[in-house]
N, C-alpha and C. Protein backbone atom coordinates (compact mmCIF):
# COMPACT_ATOMS: atom_id res chain seq x y z
N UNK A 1 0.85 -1.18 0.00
CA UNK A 1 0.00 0.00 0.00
C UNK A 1 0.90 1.25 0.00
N UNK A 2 0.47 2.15 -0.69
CA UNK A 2 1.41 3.47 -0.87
C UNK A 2 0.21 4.65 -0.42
N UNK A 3 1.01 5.50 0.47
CA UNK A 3 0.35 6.39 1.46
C UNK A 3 0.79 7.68 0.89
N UNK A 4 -0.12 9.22 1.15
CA UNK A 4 0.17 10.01 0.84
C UNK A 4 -0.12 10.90 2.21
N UNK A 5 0.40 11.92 3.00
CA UNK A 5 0.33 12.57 3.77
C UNK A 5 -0.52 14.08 3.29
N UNK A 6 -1.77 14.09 3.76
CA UNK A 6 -1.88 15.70 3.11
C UNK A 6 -2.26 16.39 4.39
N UNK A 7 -2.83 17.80 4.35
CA UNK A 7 -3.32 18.78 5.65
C UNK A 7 -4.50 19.36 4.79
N UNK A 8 -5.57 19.88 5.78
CA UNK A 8 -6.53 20.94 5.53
C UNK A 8 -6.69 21.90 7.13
N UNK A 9 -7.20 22.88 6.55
CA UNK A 9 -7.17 23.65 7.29
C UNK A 9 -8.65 23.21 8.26
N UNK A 10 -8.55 23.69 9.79
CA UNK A 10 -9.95 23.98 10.36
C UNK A 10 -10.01 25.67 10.63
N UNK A 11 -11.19 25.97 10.26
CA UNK A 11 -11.46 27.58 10.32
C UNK A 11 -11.26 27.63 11.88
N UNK A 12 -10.87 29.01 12.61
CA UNK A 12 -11.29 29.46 14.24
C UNK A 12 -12.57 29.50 14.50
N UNK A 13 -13.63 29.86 13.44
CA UNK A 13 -14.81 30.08 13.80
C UNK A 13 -15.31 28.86 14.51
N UNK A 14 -15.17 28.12 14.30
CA UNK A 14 -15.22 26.27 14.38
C UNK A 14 -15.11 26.24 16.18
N UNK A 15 -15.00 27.56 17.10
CA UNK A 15 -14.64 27.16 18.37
C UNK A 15 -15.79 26.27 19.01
N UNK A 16 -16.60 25.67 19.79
CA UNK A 16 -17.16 25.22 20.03
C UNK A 16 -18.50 24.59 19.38
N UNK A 17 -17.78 23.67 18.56
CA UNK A 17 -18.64 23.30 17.14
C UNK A 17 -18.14 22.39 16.81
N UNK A 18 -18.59 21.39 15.44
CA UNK A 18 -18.56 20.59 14.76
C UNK A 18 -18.27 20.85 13.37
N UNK A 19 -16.97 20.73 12.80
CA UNK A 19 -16.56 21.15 11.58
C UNK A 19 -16.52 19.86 10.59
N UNK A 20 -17.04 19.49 9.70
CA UNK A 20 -17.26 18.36 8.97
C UNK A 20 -16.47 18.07 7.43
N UNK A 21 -15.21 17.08 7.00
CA UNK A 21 -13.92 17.51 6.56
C UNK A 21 -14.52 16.36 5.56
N UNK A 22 -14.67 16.38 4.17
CA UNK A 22 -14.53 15.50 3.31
C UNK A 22 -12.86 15.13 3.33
N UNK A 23 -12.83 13.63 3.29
CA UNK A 23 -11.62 13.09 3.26
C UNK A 23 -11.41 11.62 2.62
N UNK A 24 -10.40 11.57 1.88
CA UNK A 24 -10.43 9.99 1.05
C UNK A 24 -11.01 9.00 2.10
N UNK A 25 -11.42 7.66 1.84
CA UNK A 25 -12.20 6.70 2.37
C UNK A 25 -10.99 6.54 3.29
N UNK A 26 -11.62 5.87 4.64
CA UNK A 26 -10.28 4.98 5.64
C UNK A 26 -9.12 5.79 5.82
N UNK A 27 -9.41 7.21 5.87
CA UNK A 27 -7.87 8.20 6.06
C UNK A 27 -8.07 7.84 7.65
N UNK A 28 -6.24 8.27 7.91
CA UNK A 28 -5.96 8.26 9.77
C UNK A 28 -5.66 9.69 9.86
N UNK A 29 -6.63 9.98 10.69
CA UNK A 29 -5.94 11.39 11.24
C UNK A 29 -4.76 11.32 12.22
N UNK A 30 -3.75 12.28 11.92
CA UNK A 30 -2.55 11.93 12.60
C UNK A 30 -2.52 12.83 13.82
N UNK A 31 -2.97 14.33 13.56
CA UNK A 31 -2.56 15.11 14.45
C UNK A 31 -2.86 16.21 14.21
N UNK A 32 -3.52 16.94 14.97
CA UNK A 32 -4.12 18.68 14.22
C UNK A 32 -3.18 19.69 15.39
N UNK A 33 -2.50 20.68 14.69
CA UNK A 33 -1.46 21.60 15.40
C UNK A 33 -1.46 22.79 14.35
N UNK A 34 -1.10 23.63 15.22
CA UNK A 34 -1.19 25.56 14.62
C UNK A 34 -0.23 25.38 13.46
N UNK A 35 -0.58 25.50 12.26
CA UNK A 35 0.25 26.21 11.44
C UNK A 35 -0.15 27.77 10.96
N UNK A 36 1.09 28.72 11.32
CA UNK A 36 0.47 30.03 11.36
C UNK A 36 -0.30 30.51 12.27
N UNK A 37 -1.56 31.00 11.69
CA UNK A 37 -2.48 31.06 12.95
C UNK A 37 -3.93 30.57 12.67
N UNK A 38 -4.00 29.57 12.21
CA UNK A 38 -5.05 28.23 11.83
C UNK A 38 -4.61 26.90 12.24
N UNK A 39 -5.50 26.54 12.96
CA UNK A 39 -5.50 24.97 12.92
C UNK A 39 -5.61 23.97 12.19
N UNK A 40 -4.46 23.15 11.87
CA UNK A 40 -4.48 21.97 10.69
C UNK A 40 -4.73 20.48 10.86
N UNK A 41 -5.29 19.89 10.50
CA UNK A 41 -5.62 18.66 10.26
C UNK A 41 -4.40 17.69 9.62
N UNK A 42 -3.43 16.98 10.02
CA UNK A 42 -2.88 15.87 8.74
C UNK A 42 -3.28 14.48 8.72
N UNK A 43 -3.57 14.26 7.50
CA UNK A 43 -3.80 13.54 7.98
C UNK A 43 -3.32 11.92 6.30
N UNK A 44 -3.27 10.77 6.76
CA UNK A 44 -2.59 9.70 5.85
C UNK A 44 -3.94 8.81 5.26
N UNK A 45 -3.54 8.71 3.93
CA UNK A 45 -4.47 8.04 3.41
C UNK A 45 -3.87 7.02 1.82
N UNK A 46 -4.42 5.84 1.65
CA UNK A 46 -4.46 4.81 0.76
C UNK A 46 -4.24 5.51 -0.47
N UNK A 47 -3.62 6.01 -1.55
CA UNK A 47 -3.24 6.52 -2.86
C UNK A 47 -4.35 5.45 -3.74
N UNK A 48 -4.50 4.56 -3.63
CA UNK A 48 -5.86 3.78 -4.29
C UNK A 48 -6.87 4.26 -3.77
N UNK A 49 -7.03 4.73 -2.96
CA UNK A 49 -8.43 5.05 -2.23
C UNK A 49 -9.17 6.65 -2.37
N UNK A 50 -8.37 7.40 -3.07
CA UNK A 50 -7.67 8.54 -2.90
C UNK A 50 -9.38 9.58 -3.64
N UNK A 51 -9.81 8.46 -4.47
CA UNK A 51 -10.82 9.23 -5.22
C UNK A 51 -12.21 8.72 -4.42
N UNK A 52 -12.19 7.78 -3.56
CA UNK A 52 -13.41 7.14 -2.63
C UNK A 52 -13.17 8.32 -1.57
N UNK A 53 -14.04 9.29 -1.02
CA UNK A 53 -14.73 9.77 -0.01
C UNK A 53 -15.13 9.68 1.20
N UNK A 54 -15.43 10.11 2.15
CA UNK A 54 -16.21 10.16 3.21
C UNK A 54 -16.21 11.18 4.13
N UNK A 55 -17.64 11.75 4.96
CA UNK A 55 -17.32 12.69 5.44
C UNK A 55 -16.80 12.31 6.63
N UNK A 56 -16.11 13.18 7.27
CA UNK A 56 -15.50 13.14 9.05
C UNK A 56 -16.10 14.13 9.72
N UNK A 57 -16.49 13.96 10.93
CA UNK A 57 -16.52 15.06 11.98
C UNK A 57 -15.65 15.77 13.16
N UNK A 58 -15.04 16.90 13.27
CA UNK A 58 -14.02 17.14 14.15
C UNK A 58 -14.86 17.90 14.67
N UNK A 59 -14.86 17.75 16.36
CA UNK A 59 -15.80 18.42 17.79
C UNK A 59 -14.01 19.14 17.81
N UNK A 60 -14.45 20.71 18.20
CA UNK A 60 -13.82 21.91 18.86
C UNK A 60 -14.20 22.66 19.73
N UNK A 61 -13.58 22.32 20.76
CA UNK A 61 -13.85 22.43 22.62
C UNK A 61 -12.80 23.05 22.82
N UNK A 62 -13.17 24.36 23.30
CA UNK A 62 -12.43 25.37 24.40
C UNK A 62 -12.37 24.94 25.38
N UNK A 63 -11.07 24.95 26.23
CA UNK A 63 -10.96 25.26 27.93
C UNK A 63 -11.99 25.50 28.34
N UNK A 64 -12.68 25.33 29.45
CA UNK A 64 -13.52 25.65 30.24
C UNK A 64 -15.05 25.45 29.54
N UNK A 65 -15.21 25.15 28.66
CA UNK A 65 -16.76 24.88 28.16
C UNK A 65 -17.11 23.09 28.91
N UNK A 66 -18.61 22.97 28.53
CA UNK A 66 -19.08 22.20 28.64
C UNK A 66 -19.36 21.53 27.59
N UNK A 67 -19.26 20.10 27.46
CA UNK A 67 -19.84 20.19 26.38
C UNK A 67 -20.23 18.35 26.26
N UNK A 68 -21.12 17.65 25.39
CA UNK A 68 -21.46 16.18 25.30
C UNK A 68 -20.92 15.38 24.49
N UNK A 69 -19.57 14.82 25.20
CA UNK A 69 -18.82 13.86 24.25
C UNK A 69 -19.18 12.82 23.65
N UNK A 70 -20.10 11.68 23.71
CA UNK A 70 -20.74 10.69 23.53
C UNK A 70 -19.78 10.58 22.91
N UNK A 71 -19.60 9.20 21.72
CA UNK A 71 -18.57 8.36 21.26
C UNK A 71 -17.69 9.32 20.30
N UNK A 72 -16.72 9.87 21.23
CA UNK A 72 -15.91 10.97 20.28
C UNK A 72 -14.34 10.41 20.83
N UNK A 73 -13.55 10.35 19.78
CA UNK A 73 -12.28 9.84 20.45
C UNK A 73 -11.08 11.11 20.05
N UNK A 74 -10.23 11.47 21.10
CA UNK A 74 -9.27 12.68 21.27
C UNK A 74 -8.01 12.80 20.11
N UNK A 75 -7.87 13.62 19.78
CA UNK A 75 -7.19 13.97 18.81
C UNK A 75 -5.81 14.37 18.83
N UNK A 76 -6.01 16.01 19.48
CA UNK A 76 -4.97 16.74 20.00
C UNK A 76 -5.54 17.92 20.78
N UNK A 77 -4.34 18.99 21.62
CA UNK A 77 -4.76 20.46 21.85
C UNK A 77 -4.14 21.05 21.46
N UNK A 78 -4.34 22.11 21.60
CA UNK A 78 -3.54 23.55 20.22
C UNK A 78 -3.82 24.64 20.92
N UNK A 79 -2.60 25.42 21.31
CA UNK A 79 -2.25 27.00 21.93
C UNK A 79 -3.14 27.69 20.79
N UNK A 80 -3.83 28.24 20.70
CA UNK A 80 -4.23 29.39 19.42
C UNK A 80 -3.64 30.86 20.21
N UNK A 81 -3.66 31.80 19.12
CA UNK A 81 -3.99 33.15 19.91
C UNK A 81 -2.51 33.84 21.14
N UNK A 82 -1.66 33.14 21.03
CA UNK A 82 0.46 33.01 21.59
C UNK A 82 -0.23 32.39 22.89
N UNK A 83 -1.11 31.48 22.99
CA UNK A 83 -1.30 30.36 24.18
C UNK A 83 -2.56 31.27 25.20
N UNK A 84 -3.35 32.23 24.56
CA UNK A 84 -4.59 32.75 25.59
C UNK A 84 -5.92 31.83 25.31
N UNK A 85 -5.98 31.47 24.21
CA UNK A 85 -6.79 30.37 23.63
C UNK A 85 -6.39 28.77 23.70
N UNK A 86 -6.81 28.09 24.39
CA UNK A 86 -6.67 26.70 24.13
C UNK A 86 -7.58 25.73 23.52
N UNK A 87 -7.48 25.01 22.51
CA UNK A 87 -8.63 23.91 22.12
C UNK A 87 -8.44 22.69 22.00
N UNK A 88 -9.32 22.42 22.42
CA UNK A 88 -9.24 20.51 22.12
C UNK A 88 -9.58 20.11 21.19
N UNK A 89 -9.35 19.22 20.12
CA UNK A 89 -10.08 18.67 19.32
C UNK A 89 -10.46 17.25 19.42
N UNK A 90 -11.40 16.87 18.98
CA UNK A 90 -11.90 15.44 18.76
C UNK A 90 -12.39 14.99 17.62
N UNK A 91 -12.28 13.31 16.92
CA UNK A 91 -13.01 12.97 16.09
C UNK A 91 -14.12 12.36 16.64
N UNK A 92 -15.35 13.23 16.08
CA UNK A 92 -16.59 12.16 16.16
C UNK A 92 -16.91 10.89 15.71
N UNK A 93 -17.12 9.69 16.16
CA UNK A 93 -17.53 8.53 16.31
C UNK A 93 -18.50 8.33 15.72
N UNK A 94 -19.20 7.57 14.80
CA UNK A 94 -20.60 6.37 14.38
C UNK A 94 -21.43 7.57 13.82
């Protein structure tokens, strides 16, 4: 199998929300971290698979909010803003 590494961006507006990422079929998200001053997604996927689809969901949780994780599994966190902003991200589940 031959893999290709790509990134997309997540908007800031996205703070306590659900941002929804078309991405080749069976991609792994690797790790979302500040490039610049946007948050990026990278993430690895099948070069055969590359034209098959699917959507993803990434949950974006601020410090101190509340919020209903149900089957969401952790991603990363990310300084935004020279570290006054912190966010969590998650992929949504099922």
């Amino acid at each position: 199998m031959t893999e290709k590494i790509f990134k997309t961006r997540i908007p800031l507006e996205a703070i306590d929300a659900q941002v929804r990422l078309e991405l080749p079929k069976d991609s792994k998200i690797l790790t979302i971290q500040l490039q610049g001053t946007s948050p990026v997604v990278w993430y690895s996927f099948d070069v055969e698979k590359a034209e098959d689809r699917e959507w993803r969901t990434i949950a974006v949780v601020g410090t101190g909010l509340e919020f209903e994780s149900g089957n969401w599994r952790y991603i990363s966190t990310v300084l935004v803003q020279a570290g006054y902003l912190v966010l969590h991200f998650y992929e949504v589940l099922g």
